[in-house]
PDB file of N, CA and C in Angstrom:
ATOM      1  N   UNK A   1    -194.252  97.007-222.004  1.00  0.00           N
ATOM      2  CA  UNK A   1    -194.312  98.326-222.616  1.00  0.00           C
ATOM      3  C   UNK A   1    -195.246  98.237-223.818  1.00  0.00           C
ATOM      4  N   UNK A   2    -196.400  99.032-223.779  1.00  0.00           N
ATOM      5  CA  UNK A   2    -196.711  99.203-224.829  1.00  0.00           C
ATOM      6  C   UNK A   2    -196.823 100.594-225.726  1.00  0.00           C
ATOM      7  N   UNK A   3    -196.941 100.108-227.196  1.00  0.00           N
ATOM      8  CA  UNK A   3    -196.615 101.185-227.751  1.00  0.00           C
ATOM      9  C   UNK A   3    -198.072 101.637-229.065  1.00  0.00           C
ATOM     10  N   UNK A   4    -198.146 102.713-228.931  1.00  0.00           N
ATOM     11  CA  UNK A   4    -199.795 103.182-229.628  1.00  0.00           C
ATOM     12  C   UNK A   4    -199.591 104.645-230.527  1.00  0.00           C
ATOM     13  N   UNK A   5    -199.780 104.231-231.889  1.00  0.00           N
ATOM     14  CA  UNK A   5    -199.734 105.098-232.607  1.00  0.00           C
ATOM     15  C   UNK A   5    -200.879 105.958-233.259  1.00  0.00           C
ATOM     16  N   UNK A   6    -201.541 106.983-233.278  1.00  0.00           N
ATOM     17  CA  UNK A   6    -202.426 107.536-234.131  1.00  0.00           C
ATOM     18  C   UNK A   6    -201.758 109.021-234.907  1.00  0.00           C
ATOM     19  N   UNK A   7    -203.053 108.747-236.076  1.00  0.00           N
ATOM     20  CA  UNK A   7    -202.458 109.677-237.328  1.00  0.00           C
ATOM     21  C   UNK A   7    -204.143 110.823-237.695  1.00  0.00           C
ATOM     22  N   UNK A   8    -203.679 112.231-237.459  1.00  0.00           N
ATOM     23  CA  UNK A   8    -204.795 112.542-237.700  1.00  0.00           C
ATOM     24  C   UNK A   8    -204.552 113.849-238.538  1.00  0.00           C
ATOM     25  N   UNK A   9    -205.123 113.799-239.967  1.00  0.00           N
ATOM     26  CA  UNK A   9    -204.669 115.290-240.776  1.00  0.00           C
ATOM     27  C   UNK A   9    -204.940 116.554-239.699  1.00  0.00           C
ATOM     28  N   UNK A  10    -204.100 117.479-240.109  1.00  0.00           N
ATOM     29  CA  UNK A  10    -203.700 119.024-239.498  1.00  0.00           C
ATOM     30  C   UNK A  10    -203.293 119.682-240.426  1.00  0.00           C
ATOM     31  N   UNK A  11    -203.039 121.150-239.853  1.00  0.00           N
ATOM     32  CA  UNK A  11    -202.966 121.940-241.281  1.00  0.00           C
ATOM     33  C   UNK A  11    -201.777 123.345-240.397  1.00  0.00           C
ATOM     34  N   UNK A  12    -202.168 123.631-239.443  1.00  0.00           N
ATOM     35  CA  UNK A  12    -201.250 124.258-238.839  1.00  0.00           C
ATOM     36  C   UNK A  12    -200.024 123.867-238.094  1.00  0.00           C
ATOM     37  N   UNK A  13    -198.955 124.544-238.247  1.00  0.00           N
ATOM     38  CA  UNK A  13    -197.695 124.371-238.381  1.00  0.00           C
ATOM     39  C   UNK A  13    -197.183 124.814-237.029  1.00  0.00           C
ATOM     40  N   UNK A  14    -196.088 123.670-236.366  1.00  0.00           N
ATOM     41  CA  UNK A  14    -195.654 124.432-234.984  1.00  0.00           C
ATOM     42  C   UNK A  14    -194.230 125.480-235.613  1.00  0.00           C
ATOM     43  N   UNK A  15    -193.792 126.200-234.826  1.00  0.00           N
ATOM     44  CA  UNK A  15    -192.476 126.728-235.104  1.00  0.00           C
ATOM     45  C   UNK A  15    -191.515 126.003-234.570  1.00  0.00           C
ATOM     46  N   UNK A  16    -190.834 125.459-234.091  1.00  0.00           N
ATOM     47  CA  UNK A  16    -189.506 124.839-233.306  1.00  0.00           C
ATOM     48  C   UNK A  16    -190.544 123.875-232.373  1.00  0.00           C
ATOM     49  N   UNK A  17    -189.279 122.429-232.391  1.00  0.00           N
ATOM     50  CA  UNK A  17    -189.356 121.502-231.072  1.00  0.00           C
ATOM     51  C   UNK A  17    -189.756 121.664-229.638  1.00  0.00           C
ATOM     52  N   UNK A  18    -190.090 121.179-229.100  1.00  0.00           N
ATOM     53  CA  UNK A  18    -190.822 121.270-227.749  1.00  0.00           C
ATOM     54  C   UNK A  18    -190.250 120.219-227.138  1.00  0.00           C
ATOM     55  N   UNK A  19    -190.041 120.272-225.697  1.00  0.00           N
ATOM     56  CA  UNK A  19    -190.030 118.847-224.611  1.00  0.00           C
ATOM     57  C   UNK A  19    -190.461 119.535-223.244  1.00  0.00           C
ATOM     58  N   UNK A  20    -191.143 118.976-222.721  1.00  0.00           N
ATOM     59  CA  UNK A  20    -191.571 119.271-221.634  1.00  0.00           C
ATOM     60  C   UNK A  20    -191.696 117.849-220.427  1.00  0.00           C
ATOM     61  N   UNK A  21    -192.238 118.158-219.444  1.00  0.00           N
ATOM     62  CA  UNK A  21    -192.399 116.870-218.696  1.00  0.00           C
ATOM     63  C   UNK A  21    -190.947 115.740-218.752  1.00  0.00           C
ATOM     64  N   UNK A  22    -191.472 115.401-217.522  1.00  0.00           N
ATOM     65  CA  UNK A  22    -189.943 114.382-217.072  1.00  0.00           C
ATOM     66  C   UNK A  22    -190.690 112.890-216.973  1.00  0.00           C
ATOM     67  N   UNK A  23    -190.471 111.945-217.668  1.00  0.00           N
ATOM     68  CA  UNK A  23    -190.623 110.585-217.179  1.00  0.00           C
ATOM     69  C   UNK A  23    -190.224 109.842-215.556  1.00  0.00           C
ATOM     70  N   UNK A  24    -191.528 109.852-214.502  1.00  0.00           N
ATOM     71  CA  UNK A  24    -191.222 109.631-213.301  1.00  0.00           C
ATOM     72  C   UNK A  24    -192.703 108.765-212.902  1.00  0.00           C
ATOM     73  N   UNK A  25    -192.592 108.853-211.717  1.00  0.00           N
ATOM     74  CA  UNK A  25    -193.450 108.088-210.872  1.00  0.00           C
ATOM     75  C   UNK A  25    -194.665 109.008-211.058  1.00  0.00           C
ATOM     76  N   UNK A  26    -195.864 108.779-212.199  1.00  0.00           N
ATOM     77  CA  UNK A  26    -197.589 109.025-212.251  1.00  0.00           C
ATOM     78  C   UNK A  26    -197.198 110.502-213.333  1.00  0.00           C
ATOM     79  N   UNK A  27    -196.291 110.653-214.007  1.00  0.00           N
ATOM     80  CA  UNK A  27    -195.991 111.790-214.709  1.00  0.00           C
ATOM     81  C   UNK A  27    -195.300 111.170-216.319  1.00  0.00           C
ATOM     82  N   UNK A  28    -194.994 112.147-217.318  1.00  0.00           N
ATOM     83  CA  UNK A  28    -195.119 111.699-218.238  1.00  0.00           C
ATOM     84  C   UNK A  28    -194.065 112.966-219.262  1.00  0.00           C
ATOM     85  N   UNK A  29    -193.459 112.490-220.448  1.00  0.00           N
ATOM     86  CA  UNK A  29    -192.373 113.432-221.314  1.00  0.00           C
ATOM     87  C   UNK A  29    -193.173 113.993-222.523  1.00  0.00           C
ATOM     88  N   UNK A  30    -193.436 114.545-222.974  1.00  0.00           N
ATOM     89  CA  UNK A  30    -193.551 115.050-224.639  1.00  0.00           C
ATOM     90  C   UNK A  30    -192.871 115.563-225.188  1.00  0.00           C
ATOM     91  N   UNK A  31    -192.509 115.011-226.725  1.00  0.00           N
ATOM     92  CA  UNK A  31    -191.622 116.314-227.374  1.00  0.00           C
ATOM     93  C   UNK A  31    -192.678 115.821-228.384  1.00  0.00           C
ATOM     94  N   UNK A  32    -192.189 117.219-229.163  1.00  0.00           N
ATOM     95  CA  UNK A  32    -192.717 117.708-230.241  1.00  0.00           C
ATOM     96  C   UNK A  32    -192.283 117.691-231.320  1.00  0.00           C
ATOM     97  N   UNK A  33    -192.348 117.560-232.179  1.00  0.00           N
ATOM     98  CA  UNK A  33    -191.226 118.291-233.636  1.00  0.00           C
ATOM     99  C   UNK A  33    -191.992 118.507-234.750  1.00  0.00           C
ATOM    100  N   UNK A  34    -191.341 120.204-235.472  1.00  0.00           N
ATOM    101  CA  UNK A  34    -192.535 120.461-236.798  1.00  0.00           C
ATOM    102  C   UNK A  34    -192.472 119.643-237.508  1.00  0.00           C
ATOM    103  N   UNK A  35    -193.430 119.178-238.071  1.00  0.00           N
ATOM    104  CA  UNK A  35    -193.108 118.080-239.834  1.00  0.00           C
ATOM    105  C   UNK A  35    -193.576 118.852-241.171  1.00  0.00           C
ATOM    106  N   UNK A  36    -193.092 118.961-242.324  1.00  0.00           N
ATOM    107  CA  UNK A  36    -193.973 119.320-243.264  1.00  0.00           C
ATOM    108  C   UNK A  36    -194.834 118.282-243.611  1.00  0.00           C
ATOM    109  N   UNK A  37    -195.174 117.704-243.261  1.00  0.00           N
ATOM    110  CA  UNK A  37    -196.660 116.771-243.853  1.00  0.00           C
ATOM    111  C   UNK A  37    -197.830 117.424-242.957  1.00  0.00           C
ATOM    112  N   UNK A  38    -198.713 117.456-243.643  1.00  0.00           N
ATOM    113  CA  UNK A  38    -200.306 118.021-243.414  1.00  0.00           C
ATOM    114  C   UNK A  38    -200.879 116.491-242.231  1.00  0.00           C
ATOM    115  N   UNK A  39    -200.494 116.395-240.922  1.00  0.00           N
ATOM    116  CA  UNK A  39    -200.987 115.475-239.888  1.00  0.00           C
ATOM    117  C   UNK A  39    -199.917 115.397-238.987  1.00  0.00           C
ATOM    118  N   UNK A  40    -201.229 115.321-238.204  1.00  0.00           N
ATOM    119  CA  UNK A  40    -200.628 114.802-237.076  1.00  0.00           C
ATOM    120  C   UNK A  40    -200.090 113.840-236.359  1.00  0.00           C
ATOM    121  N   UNK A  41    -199.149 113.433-235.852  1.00  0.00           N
ATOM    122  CA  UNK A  41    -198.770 111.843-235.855  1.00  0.00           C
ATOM    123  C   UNK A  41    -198.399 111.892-234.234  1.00  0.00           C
ATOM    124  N   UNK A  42    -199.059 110.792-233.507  1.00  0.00           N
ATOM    125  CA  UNK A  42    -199.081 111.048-232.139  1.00  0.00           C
ATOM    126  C   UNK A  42    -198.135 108.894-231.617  1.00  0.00           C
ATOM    127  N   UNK A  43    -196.930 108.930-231.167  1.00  0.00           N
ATOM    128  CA  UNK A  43    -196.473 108.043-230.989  1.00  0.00           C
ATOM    129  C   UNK A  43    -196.688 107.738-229.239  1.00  0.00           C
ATOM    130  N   UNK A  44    -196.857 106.831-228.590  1.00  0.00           N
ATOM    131  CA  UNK A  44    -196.877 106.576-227.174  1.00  0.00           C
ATOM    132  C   UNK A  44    -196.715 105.400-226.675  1.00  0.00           C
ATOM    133  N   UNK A  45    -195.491 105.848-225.855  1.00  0.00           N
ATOM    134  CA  UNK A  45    -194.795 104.095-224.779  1.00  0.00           C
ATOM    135  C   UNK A  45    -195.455 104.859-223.954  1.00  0.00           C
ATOM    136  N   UNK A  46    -195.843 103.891-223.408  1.00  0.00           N
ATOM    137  CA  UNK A  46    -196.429 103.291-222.021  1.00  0.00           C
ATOM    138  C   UNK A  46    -196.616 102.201-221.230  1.00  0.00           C
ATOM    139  N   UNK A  47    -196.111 101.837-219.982  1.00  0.00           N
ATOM    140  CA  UNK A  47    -196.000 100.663-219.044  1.00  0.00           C
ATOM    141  C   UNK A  47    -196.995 100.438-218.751  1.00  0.00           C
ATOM    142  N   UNK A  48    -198.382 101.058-218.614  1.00  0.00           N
ATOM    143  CA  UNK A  48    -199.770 100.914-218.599  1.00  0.00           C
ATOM    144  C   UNK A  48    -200.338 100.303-219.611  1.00  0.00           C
ATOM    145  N   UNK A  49    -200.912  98.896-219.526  1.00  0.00           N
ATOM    146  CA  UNK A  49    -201.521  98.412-220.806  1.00  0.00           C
ATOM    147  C   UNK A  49    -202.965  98.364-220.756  1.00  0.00           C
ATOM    148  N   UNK A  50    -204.255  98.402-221.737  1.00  0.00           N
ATOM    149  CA  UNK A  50    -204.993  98.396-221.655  1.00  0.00           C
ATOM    150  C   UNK A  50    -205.776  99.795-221.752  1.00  0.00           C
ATOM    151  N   UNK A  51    -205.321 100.845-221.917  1.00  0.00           N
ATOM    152  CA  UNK A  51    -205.671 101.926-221.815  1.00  0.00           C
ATOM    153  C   UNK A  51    -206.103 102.732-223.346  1.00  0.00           C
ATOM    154  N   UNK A  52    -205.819 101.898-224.535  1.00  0.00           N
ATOM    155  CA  UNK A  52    -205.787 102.468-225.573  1.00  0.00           C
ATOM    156  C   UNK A  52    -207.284 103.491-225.925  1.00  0.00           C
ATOM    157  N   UNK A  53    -208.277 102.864-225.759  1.00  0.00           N
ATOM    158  CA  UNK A  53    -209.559 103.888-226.016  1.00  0.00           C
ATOM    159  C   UNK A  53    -209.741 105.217-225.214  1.00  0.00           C
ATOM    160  N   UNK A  54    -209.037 105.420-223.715  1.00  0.00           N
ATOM    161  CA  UNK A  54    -208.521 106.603-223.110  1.00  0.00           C
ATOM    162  C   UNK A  54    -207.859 106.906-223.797  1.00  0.00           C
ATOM    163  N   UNK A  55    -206.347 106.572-223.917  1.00  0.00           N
ATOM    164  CA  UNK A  55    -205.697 107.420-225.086  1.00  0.00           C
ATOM    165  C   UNK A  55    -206.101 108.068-226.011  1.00  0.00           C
ATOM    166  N   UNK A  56    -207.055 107.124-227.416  1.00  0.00           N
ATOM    167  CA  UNK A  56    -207.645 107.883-228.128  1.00  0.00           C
ATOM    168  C   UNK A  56    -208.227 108.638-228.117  1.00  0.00           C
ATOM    169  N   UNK A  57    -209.124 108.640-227.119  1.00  0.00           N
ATOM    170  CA  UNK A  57    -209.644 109.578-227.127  1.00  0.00           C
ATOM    171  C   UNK A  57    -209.310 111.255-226.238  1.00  0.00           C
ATOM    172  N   UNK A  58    -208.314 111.305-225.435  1.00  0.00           N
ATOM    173  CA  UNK A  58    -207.473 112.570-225.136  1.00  0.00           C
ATOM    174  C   UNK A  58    -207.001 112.538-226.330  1.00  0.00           C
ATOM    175  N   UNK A  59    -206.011 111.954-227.379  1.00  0.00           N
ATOM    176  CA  UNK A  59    -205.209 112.286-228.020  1.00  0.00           C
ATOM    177  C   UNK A  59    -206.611 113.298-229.132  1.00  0.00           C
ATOM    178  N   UNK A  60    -207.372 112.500-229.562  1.00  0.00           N
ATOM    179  CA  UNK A  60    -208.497 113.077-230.344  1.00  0.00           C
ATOM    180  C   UNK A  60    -209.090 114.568-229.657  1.00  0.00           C
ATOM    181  N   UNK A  61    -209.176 114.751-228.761  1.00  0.00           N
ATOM    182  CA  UNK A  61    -209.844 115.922-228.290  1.00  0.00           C
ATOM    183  C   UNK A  61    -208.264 116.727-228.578  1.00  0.00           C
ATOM    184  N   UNK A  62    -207.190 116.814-228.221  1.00  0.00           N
ATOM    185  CA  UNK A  62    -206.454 117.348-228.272  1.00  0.00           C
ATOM    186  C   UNK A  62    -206.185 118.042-229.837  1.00  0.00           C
ATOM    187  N   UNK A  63    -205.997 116.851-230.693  1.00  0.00           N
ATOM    188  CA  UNK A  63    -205.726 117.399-232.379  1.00  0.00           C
ATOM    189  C   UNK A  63    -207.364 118.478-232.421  1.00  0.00           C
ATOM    190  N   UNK A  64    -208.449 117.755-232.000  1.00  0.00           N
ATOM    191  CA  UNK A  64    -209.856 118.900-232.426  1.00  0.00           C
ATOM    192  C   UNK A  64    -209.435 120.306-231.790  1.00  0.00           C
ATOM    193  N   UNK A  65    -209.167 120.394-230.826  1.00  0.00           N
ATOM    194  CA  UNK A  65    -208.858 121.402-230.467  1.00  0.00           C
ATOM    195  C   UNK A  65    -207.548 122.325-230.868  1.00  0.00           C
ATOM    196  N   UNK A  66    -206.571 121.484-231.723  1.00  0.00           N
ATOM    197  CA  UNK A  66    -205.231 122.522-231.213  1.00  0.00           C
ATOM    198  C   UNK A  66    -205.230 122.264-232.917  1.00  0.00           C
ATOM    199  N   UNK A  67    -205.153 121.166-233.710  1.00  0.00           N
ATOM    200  CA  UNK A  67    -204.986 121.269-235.227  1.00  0.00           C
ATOM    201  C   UNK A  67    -203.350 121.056-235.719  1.00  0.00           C
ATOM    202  N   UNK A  68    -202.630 121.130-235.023  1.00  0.00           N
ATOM    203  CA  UNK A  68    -201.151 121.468-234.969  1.00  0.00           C
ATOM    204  C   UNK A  68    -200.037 119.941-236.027  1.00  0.00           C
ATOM    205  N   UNK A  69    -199.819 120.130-236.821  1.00  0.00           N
ATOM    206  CA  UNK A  69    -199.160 119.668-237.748  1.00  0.00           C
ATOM    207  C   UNK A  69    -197.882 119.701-237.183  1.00  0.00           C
ATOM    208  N   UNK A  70    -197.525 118.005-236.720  1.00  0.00           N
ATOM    209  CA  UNK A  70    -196.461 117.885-236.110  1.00  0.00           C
ATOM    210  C   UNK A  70    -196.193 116.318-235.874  1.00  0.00           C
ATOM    211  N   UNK A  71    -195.256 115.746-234.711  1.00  0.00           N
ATOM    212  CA  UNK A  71    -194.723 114.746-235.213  1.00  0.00           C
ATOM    213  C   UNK A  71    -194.560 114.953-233.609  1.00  0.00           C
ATOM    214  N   UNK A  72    -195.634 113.744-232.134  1.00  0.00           N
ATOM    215  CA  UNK A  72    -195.273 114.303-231.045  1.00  0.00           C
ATOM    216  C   UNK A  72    -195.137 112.859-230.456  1.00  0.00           C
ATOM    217  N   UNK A  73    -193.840 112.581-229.525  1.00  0.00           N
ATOM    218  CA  UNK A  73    -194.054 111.392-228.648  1.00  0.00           C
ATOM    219  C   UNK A  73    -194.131 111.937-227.323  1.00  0.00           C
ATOM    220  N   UNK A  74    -194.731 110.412-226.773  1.00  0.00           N
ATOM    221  CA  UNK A  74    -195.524 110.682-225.489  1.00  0.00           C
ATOM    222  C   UNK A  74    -194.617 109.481-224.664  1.00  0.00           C
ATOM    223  N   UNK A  75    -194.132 109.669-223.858  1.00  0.00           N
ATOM    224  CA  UNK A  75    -193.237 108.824-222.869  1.00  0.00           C
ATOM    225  C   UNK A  75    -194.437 108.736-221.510  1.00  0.00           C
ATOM    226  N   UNK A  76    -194.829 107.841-221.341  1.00  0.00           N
ATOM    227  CA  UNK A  76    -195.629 107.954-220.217  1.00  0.00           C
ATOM    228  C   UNK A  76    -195.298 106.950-218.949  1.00  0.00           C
ATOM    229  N   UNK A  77    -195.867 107.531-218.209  1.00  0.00           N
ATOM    230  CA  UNK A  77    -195.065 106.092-216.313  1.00  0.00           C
ATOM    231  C   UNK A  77    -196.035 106.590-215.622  1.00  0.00           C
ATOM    232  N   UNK A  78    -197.738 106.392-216.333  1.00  0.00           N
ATOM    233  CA  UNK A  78    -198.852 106.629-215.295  1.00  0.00           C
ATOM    234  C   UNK A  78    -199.360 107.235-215.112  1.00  0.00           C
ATOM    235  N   UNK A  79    -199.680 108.502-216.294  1.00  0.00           N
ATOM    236  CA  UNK A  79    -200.065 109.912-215.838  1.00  0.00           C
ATOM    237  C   UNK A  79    -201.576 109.625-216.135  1.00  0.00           C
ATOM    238  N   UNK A  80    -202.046 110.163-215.291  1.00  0.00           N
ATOM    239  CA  UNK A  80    -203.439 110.652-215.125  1.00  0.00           C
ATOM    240  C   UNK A  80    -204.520 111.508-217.115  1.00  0.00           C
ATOM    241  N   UNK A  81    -205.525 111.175-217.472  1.00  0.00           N
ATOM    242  CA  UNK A  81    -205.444 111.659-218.608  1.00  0.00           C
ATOM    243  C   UNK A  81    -205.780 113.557-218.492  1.00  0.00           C
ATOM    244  N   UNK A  82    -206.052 113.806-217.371  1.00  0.00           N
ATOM    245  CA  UNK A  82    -206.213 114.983-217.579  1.00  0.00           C
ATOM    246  C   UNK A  82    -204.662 115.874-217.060  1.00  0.00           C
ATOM    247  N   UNK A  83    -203.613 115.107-216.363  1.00  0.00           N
ATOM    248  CA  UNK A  83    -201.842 115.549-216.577  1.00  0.00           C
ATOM    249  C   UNK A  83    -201.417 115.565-218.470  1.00  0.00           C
ATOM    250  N   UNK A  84    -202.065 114.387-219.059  1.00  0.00           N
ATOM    251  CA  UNK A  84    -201.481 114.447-220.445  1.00  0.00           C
ATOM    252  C   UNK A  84    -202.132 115.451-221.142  1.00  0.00           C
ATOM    253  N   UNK A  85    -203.299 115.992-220.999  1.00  0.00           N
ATOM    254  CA  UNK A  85    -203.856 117.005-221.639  1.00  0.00           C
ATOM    255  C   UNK A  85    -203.291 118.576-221.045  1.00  0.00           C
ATOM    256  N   UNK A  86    -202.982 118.331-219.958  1.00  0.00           N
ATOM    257  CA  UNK A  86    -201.974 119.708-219.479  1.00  0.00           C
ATOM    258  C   UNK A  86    -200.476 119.743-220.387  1.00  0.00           C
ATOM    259  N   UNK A  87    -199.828 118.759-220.377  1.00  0.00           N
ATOM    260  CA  UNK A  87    -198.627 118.519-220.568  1.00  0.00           C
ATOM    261  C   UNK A  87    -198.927 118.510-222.363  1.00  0.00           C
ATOM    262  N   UNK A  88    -199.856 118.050-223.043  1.00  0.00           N
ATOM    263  CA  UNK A  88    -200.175 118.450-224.754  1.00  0.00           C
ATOM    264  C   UNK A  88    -200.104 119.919-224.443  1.00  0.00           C
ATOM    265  N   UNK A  89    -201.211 120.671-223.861  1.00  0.00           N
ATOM    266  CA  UNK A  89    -201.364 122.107-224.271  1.00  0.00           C
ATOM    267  C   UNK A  89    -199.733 123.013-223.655  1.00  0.00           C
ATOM    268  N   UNK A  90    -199.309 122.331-223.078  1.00  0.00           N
ATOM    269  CA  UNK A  90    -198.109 122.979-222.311  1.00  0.00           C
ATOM    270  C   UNK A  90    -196.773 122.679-223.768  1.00  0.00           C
ATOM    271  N   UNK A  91    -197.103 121.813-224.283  1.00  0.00           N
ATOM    272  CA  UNK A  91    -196.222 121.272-225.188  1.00  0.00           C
ATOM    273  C   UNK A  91    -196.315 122.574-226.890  1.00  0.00           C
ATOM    274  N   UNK A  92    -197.320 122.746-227.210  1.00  0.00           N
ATOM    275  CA  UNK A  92    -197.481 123.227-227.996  1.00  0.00           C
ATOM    276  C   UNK A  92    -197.547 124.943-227.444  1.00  0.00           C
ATOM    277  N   UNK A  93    -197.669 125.029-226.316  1.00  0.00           N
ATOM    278  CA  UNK A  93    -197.564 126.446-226.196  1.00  0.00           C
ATOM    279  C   UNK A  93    -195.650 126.680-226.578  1.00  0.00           C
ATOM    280  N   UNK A  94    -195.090 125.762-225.924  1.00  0.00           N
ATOM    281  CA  UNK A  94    -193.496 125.791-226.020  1.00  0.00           C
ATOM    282  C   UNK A  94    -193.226 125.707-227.618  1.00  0.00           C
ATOM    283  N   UNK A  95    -193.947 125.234-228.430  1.00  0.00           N
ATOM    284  CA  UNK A  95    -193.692 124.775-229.699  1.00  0.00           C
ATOM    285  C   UNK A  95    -193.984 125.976-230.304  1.00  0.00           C
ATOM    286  N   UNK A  96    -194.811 127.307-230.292  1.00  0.00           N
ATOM    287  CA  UNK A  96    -195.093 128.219-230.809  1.00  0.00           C
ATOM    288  C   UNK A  96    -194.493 129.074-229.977  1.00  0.00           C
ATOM    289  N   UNK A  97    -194.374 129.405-229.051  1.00  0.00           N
ATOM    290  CA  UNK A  97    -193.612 130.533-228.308  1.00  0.00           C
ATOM    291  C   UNK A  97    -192.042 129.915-227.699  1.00  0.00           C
ATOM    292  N   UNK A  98    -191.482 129.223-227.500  1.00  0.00           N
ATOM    293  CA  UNK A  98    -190.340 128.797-226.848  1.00  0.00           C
ATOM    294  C   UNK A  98    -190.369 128.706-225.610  1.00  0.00           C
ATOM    295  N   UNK A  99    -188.679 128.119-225.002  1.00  0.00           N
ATOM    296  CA  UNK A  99    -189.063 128.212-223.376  1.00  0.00           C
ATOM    297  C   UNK A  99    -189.649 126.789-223.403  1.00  0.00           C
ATOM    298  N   UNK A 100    -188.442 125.624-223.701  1.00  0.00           N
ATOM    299  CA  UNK A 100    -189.089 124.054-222.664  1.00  0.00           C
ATOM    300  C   UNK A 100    -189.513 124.354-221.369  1.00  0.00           C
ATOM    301  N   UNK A 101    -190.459 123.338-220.765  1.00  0.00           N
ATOM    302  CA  UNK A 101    -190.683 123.229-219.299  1.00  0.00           C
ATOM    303  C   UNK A 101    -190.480 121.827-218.706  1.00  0.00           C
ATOM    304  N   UNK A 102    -189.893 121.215-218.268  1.00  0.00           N
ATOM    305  CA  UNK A 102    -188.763 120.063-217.500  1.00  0.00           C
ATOM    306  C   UNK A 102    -189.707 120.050-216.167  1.00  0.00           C
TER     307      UNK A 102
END
């Protein structure tokens, strides 16, 4: 298992927790939670090793794009990087409007 942390300032604020996605075979969990600190803090297990510069770099396109000041882990078992970029924007839509998706 490995585990990969990045930290990137943000300024906008989610409203309420998020979880979406189920930990399974090539699929992957996120939750969310607001923080008052100005960044973003992105935590991730994963049974896939070797992958860290993919990571960074979805996780990076994701904060450029969304900005969202929060506190999000990533449970992963293989997902594809363009499932984790569905499952981010799916995460933060739940985080501003409500309504988990499982």
């Amino acid at each position: 298992m490995e585990k990969l942390i990045y930290s990137f300032p943000a300024s906008k604020t989610v409203e309420q927790p998020a979880h979406v996605g189920v930990v399974g075979s090539g699929d992957l969990e996120i939750l969310v939670e607001p923080t008052d600190e100005n960044k973003t803090v992105v935590e991730i297990r994963t049974g896939i090793t070797g992958f860290q510069d993919t990571w960074k770099k979805v996780i990076e396109r994701f904060v450029s794009q969304n900005d969202v000041s929060a506190r999000i882990r990533i449970n992963d078992f293989g997902a594809t990087p363009g499932v984790v970029s569905i499952r981010l924007a799916q995460a933060v839509e739940v985080s501003t409007n409500g309504t988990n998706h499982n």
